[in-house]
C-alpha atoms as a PDB file:
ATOM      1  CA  UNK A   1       0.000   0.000   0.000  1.00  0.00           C
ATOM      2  CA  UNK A   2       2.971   2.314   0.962  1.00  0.00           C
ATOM      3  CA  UNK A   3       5.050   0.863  -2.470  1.00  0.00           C
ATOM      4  CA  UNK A   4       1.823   1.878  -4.237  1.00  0.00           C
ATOM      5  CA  UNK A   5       1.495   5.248  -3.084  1.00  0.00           C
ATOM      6  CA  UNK A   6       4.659   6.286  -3.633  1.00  0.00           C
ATOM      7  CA  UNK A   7       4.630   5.048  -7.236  1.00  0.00           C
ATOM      8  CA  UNK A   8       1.475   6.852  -7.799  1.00  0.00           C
ATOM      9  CA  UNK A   9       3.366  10.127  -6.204  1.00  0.00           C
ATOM     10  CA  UNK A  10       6.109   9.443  -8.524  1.00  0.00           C
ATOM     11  CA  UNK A  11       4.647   8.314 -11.522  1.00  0.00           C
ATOM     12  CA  UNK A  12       6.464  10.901 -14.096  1.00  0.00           C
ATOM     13  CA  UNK A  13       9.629   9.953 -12.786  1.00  0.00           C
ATOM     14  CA  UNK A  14      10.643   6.447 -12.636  1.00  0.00           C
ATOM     15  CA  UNK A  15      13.396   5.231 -10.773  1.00  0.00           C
ATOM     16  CA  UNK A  16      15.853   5.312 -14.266  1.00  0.00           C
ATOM     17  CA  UNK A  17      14.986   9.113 -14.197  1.00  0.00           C
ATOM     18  CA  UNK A  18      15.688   9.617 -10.930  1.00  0.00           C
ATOM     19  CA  UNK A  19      19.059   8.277 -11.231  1.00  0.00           C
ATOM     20  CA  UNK A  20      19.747   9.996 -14.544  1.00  0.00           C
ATOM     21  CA  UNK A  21      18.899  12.848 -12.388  1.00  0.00           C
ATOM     22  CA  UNK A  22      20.972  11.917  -9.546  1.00  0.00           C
ATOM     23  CA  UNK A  23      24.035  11.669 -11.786  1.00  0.00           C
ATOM     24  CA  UNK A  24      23.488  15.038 -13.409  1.00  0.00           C
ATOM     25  CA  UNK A  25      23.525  17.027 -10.184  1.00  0.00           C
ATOM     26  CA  UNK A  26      26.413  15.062  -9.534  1.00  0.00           C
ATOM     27  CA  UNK A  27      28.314  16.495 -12.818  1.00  0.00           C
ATOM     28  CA  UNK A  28      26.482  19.436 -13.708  1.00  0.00           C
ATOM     29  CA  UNK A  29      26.620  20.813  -9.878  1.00  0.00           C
ATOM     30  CA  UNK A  30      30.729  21.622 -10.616  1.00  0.00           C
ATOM     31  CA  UNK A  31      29.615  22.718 -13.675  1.00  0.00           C
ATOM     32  CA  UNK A  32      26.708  25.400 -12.627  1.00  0.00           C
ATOM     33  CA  UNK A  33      29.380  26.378  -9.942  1.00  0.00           C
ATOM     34  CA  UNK A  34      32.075  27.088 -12.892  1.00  0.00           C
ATOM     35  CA  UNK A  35      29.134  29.035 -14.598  1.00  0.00           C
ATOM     36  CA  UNK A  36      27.775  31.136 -12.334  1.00  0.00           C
ATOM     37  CA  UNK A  37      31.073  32.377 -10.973  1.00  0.00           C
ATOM     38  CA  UNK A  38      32.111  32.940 -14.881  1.00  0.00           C
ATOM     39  CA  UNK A  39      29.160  34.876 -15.293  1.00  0.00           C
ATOM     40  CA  UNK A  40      29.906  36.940 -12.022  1.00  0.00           C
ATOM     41  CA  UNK A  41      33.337  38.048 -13.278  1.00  0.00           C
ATOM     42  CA  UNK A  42      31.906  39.239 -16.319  1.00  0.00           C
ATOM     43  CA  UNK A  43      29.285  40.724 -14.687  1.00  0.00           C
ATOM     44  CA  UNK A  44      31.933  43.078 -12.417  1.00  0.00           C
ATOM     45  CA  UNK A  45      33.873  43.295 -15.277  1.00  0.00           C
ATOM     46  CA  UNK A  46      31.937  44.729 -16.957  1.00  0.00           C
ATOM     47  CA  UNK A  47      30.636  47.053 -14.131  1.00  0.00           C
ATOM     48  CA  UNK A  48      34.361  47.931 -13.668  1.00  0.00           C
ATOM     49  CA  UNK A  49      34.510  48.845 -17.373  1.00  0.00           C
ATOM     50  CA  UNK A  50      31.495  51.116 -17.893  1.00  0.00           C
ATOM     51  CA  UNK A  51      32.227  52.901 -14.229  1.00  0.00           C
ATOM     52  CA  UNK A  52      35.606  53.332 -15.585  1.00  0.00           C
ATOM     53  CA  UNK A  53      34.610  54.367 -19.325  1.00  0.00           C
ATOM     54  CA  UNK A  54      32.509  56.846 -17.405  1.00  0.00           C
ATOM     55  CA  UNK A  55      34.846  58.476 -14.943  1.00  0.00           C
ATOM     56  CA  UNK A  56      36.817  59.093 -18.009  1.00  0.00           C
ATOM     57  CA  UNK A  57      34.040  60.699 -19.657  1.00  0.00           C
ATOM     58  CA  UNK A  58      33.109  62.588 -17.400  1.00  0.00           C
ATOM     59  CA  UNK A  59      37.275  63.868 -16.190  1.00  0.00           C
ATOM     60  CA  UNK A  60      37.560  64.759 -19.941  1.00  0.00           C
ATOM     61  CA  UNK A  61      34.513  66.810 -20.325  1.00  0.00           C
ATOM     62  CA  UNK A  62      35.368  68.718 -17.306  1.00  0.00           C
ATOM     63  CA  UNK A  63      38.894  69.125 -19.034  1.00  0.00           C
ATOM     64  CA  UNK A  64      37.353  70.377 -22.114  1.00  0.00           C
ATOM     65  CA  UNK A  65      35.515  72.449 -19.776  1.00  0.00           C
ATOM     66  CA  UNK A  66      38.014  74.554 -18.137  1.00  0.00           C
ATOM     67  CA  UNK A  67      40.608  74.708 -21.021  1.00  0.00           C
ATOM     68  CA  UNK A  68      37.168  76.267 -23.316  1.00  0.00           C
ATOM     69  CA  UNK A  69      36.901  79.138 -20.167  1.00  0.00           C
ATOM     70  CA  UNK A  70      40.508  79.817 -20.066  1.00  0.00           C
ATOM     71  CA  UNK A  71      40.464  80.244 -23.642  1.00  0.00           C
ATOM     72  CA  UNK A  72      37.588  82.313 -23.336  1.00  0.00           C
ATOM     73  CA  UNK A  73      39.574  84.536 -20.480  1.00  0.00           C
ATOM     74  CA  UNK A  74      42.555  84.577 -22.109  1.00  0.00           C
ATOM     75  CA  UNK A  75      41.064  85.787 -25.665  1.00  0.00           C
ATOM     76  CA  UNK A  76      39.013  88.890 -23.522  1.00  0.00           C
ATOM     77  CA  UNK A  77      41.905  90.109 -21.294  1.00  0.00           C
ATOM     78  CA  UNK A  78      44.689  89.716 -23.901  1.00  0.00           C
ATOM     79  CA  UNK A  79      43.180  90.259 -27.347  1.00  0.00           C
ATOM     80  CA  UNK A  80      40.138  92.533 -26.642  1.00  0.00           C
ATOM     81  CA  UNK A  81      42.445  94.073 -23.593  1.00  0.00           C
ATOM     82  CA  UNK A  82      39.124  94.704 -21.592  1.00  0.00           C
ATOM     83  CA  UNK A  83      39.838  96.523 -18.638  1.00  0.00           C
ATOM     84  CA  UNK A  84      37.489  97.226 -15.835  1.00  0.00           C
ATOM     85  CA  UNK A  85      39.559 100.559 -14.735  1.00  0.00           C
ATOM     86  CA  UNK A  86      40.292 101.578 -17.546  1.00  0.00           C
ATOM     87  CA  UNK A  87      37.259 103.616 -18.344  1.00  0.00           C
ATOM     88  CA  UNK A  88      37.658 106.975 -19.398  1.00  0.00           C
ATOM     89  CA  UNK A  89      35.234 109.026 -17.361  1.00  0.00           C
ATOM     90  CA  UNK A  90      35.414 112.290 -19.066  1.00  0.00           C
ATOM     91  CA  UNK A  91      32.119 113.991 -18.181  1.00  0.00           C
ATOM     92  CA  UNK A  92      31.905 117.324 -17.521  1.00  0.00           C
ATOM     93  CA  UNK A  93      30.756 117.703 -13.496  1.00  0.00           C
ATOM     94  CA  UNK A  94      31.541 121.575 -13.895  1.00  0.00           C
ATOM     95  CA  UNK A  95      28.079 122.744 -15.154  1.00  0.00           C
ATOM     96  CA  UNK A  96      27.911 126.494 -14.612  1.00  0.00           C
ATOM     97  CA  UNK A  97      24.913 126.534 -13.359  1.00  0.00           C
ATOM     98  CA  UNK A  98      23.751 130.262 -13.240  1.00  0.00           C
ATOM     99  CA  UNK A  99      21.307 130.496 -10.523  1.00  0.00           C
ATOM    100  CA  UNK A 100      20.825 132.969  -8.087  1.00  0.00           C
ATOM    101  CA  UNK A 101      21.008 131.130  -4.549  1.00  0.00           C
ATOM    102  CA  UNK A 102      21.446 135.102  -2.812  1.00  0.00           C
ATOM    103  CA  UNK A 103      17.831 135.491  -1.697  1.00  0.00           C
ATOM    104  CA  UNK A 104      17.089 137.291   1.089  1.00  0.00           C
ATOM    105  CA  UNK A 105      14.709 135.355   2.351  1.00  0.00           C
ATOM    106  CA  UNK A 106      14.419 135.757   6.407  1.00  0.00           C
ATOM    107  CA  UNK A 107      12.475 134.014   8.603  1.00  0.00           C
ATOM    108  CA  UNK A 108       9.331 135.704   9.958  1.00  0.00           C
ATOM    109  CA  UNK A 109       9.126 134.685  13.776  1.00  0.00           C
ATOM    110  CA  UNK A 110       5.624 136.605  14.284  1.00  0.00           C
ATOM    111  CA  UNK A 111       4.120 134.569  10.956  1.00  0.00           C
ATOM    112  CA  UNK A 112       6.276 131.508  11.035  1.00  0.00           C
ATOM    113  CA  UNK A 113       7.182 131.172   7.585  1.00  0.00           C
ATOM    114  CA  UNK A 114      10.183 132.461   5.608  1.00  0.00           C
ATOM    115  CA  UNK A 115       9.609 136.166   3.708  1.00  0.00           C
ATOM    116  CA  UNK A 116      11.146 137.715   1.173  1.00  0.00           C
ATOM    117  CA  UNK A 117      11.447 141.359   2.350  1.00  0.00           C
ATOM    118  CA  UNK A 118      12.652 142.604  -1.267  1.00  0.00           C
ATOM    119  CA  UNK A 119       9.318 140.702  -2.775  1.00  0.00           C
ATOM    120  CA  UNK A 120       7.145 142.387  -0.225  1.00  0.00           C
ATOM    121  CA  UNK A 121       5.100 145.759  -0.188  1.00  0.00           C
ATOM    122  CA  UNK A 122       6.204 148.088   2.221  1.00  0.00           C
ATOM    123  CA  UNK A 123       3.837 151.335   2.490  1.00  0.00           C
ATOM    124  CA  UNK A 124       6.106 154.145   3.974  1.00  0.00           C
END
């Protein structure tokens, strides 16, 4: 009754199968070792690679970079000769400015406000 069961549990694989598949795991098992750690080396190599491929990428760009500013520096301070004190400030503060600033205007203490004595009326 056991024997039975456990032939109907087992029916797709009869007991040649089972030690085909016994012997397999027995040679393949080096051979999925070999495998997967093959496969892990190339996969961190080529990690390495492309982290590598892009720290040069990116050093050179940033080299490309600064050399194109220096140019740029280099072509404005020595070829256009721009100079920031160098402007020629030539205008012309000295306006003669013709107004008469000689009022008389005094300061009326009984009206509080300021007078000009030559613009008023005096009766005699």
């Amino acid at each position: 009754m056991r024997r039975a069961h456990f032939r109907k549990r087992n029916s797709l694989i009869g007991p040649r199968l089972r030690y085909d598949i016994r012997l397999m795991t027995l040679i393949v098992e080096p051979a999925v070792v070999v495998v997967v750690v093959v496969v892990v080396v190339v996969v961190v190599v080529v990690v390495v690679v492309v982290v590598v491929v892009v720290v040069v990428v990116v050093v050179v760009v940033v080299v490309v970079v600064v050399v194109v500013v220096v140019v740029v520096v280099v072509v404005i301070v020595v070829v256009v000769d721009y100079d920031y004190n160098d402007y020629d400030y030539d205008y012309d503060y000295d306006y003669d400015y013709d107004y008469d600033y000689d009022y008389d205007y005094d300061y009326d203490y009984d009206n509080n406000n300021w007078s000009n004595p030559s613009s008023s009326i005096e009766i005699f």
